[in-house]
N, C-alpha and C. Protein backbone atom coordinates (compact mmCIF):
# COMPACT_ATOMS: atom_id res chain seq x y z
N UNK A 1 -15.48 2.35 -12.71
CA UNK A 1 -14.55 3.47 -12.67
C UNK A 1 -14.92 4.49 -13.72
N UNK A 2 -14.54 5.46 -13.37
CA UNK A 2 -14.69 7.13 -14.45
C UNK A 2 -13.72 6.59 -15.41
N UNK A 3 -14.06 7.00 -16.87
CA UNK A 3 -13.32 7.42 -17.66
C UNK A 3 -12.34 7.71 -17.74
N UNK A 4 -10.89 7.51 -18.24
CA UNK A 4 -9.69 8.41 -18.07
C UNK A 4 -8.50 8.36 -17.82
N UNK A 5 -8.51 6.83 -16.62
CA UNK A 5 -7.10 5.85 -16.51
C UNK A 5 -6.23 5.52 -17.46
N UNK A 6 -5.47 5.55 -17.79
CA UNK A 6 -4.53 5.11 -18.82
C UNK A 6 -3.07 5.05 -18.32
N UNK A 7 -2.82 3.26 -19.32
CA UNK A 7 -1.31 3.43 -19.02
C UNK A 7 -0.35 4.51 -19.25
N UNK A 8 0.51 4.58 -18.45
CA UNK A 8 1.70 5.41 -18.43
C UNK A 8 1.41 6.46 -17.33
N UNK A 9 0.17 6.95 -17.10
CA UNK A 9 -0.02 7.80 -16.03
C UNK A 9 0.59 7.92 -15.07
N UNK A 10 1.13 8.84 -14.08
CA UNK A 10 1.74 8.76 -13.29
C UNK A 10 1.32 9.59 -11.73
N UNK A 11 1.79 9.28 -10.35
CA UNK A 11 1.46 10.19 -9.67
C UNK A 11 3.02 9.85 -8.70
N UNK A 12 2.75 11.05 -7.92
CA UNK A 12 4.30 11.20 -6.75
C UNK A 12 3.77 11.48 -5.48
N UNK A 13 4.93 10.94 -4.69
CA UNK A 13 4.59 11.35 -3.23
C UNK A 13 6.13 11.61 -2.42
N UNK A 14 5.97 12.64 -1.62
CA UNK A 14 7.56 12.79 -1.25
C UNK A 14 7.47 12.84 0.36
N UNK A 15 7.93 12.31 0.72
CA UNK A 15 8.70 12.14 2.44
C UNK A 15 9.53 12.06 2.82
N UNK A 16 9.31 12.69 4.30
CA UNK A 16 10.52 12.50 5.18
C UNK A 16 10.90 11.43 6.14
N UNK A 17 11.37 10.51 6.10
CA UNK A 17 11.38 9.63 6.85
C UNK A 17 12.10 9.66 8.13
N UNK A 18 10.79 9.59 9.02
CA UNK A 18 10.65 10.20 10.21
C UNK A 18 11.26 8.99 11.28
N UNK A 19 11.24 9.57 13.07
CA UNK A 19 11.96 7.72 13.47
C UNK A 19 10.71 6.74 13.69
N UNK A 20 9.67 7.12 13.78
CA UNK A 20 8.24 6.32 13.76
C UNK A 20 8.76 5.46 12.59
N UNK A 21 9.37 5.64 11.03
CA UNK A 21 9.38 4.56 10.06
C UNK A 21 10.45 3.73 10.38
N UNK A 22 10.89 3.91 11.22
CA UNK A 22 12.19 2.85 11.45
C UNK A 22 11.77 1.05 11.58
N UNK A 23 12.85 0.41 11.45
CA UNK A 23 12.65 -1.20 11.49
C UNK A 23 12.21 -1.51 12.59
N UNK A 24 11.26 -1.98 13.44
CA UNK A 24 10.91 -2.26 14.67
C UNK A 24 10.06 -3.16 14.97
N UNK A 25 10.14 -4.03 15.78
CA UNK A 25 9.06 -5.21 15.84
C UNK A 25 9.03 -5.63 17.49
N UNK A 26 7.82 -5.35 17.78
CA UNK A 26 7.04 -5.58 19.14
C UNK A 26 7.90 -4.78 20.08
N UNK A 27 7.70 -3.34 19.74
CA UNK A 27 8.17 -2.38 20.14
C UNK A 27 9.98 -2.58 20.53
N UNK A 28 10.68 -3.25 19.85
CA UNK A 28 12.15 -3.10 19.85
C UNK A 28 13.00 -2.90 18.59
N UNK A 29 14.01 -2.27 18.72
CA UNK A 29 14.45 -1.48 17.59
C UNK A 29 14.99 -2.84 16.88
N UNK A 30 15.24 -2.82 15.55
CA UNK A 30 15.95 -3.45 14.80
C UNK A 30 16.96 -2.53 14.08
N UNK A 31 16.59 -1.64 13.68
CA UNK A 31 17.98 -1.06 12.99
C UNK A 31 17.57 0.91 12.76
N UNK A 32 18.04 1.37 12.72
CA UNK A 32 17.47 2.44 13.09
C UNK A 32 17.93 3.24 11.67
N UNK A 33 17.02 2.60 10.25
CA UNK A 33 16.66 2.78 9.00
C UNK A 33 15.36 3.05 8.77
N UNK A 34 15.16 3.55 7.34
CA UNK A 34 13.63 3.29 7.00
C UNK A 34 13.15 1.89 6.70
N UNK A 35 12.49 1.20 7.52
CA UNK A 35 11.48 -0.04 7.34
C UNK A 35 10.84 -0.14 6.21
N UNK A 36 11.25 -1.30 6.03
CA UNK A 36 10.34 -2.36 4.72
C UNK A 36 9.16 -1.86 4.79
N UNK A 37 8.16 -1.96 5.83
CA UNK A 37 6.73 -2.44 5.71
C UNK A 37 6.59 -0.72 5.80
N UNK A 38 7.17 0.47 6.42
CA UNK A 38 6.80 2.00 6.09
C UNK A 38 7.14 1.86 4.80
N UNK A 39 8.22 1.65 3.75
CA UNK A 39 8.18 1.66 2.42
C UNK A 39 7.43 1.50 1.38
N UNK A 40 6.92 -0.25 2.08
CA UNK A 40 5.73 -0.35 1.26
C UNK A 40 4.17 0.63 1.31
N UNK A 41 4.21 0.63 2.71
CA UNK A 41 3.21 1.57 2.91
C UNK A 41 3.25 2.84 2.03
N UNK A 42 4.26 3.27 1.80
CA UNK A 42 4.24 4.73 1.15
C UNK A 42 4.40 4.25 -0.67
N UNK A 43 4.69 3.39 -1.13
CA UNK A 43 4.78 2.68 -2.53
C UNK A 43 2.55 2.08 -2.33
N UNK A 44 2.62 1.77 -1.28
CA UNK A 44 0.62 1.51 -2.07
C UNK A 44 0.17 3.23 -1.87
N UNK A 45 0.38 4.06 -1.02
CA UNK A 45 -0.06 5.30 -1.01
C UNK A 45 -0.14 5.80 -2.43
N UNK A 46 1.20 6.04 -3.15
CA UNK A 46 1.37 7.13 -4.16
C UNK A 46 0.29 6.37 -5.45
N UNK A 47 0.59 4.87 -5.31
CA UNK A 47 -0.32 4.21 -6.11
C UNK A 47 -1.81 4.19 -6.08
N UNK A 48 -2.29 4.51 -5.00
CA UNK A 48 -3.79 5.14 -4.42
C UNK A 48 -4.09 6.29 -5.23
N UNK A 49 -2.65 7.36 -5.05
CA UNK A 49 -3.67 8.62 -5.63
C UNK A 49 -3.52 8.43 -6.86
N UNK A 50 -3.00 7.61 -7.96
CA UNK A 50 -3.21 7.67 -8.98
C UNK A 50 -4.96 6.76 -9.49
N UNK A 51 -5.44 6.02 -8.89
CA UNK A 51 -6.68 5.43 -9.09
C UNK A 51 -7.98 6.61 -8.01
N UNK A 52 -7.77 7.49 -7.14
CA UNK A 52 -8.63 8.14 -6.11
C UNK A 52 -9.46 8.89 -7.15
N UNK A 53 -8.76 9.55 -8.25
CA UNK A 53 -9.75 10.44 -9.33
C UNK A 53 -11.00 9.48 -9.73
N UNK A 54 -10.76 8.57 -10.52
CA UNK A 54 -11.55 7.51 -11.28
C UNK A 54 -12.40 7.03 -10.42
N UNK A 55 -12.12 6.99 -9.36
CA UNK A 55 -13.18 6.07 -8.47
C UNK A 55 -14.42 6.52 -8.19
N UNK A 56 -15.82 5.92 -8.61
CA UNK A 56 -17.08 6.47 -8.84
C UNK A 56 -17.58 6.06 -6.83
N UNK A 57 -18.85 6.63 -6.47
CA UNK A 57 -18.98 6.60 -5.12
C UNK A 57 -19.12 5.53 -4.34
N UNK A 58 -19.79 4.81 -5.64
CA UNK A 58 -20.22 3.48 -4.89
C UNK A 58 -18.36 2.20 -5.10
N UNK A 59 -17.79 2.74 -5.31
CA UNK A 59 -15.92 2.44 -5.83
C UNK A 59 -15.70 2.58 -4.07
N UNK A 60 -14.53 1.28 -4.10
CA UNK A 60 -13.02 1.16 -3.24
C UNK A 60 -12.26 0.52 -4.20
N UNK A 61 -10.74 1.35 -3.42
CA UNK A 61 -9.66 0.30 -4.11
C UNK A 61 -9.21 -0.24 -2.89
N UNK A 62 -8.91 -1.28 -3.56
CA UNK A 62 -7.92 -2.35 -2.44
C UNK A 62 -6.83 -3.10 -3.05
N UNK A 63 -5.91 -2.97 -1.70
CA UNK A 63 -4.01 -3.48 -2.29
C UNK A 63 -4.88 -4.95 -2.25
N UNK A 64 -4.41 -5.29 -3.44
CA UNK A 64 -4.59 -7.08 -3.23
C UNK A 64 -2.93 -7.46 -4.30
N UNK A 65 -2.13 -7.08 -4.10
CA UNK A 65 -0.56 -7.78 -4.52
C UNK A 65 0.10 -6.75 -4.51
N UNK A 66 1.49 -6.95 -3.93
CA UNK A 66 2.90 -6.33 -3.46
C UNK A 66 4.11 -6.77 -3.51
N UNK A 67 4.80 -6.40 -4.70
CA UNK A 67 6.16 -7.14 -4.90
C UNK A 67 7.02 -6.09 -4.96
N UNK A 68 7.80 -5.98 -3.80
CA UNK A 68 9.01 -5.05 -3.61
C UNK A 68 10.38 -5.10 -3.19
N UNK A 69 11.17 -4.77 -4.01
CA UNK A 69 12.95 -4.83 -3.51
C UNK A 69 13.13 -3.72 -3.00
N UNK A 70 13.13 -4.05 -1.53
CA UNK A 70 14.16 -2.76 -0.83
C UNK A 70 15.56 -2.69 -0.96
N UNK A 71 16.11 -1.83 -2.10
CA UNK A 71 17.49 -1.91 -2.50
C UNK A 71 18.31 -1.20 -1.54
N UNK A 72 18.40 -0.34 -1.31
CA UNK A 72 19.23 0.88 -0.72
C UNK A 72 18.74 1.45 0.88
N UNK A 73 19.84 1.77 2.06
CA UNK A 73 19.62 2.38 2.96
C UNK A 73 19.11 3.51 3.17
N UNK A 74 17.90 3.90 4.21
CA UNK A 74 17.78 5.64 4.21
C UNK A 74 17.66 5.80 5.56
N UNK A 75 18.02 6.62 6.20
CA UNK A 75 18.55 7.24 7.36
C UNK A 75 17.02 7.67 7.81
N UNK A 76 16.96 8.24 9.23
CA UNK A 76 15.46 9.22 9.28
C UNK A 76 16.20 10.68 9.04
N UNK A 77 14.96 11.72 8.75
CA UNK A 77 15.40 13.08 8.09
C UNK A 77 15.82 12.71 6.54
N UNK A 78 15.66 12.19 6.05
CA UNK A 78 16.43 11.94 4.34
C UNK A 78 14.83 12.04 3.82
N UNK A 79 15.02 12.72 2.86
CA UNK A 79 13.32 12.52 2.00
C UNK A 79 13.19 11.28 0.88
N UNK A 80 12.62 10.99 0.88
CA UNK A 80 11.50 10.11 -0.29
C UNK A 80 11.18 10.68 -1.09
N UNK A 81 11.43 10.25 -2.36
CA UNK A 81 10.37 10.99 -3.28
C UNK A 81 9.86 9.20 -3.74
N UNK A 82 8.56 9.36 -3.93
CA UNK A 82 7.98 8.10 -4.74
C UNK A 82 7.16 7.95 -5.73
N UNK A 83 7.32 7.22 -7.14
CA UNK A 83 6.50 7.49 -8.33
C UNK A 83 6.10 6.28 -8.64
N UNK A 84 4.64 6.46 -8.81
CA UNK A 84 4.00 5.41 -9.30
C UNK A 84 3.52 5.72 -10.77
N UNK A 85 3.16 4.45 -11.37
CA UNK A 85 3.26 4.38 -13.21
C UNK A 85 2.29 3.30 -13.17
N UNK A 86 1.16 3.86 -13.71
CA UNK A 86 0.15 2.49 -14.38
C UNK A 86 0.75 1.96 -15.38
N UNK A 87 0.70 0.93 -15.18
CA UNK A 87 1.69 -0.27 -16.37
C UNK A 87 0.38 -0.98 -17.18
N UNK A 88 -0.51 -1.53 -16.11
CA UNK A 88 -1.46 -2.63 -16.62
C UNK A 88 -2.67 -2.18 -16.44
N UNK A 89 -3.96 -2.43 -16.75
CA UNK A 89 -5.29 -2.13 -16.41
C UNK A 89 -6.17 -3.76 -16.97
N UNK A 90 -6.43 -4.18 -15.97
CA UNK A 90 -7.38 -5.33 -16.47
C UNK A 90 -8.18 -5.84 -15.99
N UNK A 91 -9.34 -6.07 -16.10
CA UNK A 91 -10.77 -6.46 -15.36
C UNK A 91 -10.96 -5.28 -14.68
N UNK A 92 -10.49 -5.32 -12.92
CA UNK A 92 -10.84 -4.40 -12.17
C UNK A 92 -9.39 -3.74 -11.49
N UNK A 93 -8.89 -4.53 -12.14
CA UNK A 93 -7.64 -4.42 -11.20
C UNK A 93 -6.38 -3.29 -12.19
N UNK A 94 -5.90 -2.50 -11.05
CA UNK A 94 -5.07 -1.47 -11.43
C UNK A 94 -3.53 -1.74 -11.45
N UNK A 95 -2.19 -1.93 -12.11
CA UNK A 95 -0.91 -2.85 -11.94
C UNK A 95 -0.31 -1.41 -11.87
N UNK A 96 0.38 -0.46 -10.73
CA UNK A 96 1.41 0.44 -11.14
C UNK A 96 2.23 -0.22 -10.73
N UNK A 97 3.56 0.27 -11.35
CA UNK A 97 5.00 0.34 -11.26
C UNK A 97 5.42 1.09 -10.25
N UNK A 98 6.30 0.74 -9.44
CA UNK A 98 6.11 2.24 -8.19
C UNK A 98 7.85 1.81 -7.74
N UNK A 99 8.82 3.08 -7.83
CA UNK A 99 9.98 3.44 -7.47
C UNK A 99 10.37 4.38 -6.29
N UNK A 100 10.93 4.38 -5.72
CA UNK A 100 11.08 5.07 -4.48
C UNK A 100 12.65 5.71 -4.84
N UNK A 101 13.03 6.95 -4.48
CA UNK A 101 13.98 7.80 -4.50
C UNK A 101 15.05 8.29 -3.30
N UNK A 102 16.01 8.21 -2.75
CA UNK A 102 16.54 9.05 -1.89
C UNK A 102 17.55 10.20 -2.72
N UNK A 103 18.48 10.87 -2.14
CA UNK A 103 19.25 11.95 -2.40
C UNK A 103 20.42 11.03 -3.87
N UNK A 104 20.61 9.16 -3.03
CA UNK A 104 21.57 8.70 -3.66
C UNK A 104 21.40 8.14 -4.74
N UNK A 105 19.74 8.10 -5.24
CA UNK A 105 19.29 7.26 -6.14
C UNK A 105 18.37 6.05 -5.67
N UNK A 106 17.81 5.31 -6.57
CA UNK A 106 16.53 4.52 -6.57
C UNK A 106 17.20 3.56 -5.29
N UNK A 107 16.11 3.87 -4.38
CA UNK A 107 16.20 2.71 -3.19
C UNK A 107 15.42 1.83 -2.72
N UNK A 108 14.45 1.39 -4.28
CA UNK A 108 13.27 0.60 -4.60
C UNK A 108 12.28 0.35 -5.07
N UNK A 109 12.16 -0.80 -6.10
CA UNK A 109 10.93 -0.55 -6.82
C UNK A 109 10.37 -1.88 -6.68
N UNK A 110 9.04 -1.73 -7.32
CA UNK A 110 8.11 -3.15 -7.27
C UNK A 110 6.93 -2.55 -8.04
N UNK A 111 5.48 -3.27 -7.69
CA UNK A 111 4.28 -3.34 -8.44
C UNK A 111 3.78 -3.56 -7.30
N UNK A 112 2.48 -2.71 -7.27
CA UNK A 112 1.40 -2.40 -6.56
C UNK A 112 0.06 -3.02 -7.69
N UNK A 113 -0.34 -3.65 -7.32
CA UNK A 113 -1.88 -4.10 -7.61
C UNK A 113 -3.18 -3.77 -6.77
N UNK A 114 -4.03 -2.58 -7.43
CA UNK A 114 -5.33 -2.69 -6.60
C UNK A 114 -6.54 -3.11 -7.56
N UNK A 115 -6.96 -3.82 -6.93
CA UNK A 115 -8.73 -4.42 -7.12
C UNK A 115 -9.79 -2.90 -6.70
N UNK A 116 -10.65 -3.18 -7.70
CA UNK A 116 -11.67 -2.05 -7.62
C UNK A 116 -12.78 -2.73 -7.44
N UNK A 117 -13.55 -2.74 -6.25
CA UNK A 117 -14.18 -3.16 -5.55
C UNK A 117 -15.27 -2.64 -5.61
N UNK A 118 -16.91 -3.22 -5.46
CA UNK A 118 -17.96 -2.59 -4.98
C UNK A 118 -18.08 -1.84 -3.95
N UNK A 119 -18.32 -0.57 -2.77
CA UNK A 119 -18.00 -0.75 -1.44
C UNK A 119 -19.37 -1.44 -0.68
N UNK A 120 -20.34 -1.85 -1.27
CA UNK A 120 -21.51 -2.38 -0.50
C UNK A 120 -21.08 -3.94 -0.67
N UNK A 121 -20.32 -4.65 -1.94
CA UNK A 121 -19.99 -6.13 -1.61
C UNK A 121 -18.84 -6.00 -0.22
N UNK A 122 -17.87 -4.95 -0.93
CA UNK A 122 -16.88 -4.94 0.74
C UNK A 122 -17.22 -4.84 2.17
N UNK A 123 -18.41 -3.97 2.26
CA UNK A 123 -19.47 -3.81 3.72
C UNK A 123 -19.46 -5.37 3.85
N UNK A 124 -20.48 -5.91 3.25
CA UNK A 124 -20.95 -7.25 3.24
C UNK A 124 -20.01 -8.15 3.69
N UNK A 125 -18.53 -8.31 3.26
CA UNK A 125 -17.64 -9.11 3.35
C UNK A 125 -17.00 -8.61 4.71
N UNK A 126 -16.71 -7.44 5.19
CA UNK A 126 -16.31 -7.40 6.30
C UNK A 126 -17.71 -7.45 7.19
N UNK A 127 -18.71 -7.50 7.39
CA UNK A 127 -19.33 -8.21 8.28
C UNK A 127 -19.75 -9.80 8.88
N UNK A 128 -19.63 -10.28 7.15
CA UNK A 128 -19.76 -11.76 7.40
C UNK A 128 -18.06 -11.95 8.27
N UNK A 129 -17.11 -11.11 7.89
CA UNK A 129 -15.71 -11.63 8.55
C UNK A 129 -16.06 -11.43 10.04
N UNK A 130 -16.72 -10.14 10.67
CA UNK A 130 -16.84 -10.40 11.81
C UNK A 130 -17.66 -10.98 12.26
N UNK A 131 -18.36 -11.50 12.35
CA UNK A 131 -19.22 -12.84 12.60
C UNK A 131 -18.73 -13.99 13.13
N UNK A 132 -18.23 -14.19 11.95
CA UNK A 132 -17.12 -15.62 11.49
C UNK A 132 -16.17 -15.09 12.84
N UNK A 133 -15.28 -14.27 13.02
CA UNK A 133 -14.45 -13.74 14.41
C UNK A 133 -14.79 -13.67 15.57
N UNK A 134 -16.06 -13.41 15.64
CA UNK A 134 -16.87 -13.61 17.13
C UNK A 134 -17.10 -15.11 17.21
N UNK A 135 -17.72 -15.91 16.29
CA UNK A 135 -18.21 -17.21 16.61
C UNK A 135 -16.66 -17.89 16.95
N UNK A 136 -15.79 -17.72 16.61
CA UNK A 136 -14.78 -18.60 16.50
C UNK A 136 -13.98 -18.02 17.65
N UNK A 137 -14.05 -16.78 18.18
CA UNK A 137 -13.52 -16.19 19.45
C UNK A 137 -14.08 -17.12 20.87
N UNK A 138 -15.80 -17.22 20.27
CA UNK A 138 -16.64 -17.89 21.52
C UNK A 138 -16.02 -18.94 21.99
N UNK A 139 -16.00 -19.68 20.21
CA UNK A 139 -15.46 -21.38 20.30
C UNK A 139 -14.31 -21.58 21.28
N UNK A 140 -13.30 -20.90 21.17
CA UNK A 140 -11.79 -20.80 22.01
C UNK A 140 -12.25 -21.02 23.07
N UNK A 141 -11.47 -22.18 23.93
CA UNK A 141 -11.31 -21.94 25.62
C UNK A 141 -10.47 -21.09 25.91
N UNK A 142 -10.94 -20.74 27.18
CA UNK A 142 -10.15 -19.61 27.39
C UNK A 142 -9.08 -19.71 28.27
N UNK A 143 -8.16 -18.94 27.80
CA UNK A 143 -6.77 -18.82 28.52
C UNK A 143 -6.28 -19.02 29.69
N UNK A 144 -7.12 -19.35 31.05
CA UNK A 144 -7.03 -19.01 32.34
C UNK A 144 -6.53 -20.06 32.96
């Protein structure tokens, strides 16, 4: 990584939560809120752009840990605001703090962890994975 990371840093991200983020699973509604897993999605985002500067060419980051309390309800049309906070820096790995905002106050926080990765060991590793996915696809009898 570049030079320059340091705890306390911070970055933001603000949304609207649209009905695409709603609770839904195998295309049926569950509750017609903003969803856990869009939340988290937007809590590793804001935490991305705070590591995207530092990252040299031959650099990826990757979410490798996610601990989040979804406290509070948000409607679709209500905005997000979301702030992430480098807390930790160690080995390779990046620890922000990341809070999420509506109109009523904090409607969730947790820790985002990314690993800073080679991207030619990551090439490598997702090819041996597909390999390993084809051979073991072959192995399967098939369904019929």
């Amino acid at each position: 990584m570049k030079p320059g990371l340091e705890i306390g840093q911070t970055a933001e991200v603000e949304i609207s939560v649209t009905t695409e983020m709603r609770a839904a699973f195998a295309g049926e509604m569950v509750h017609e809120l903003y969803a856990t897993s869009a939340l988290v999605h937007h809590m590793e985002w804001v935490a991305r752009k705070l590591i995207l500067p530092y990252l040299e060419s031959h650099e990826a980051g990757m979410g490798c840990h996610v601990e989040v309390s979804h406290l509070m309800l948000t409607l679709p049309g209500m905005k997000v605001r979301l702030k992430a906070t480098v807390s930790d820096l160690r080995d390779s790995k990046i620890v922000c703090d990341v809070e999420a905002f509506n109109f009523r106050g904090r409607i969730a926080r947790g820790t985002i962890t990314q690993a800073i990765v080679e991207k030619a060991w990551l090439e490598k590793k997702m090819k041996e994975m597909a390999v390993v996915r084809n051979i073991s696809q072959e192995a399967e009898p098939s369904a019929r």
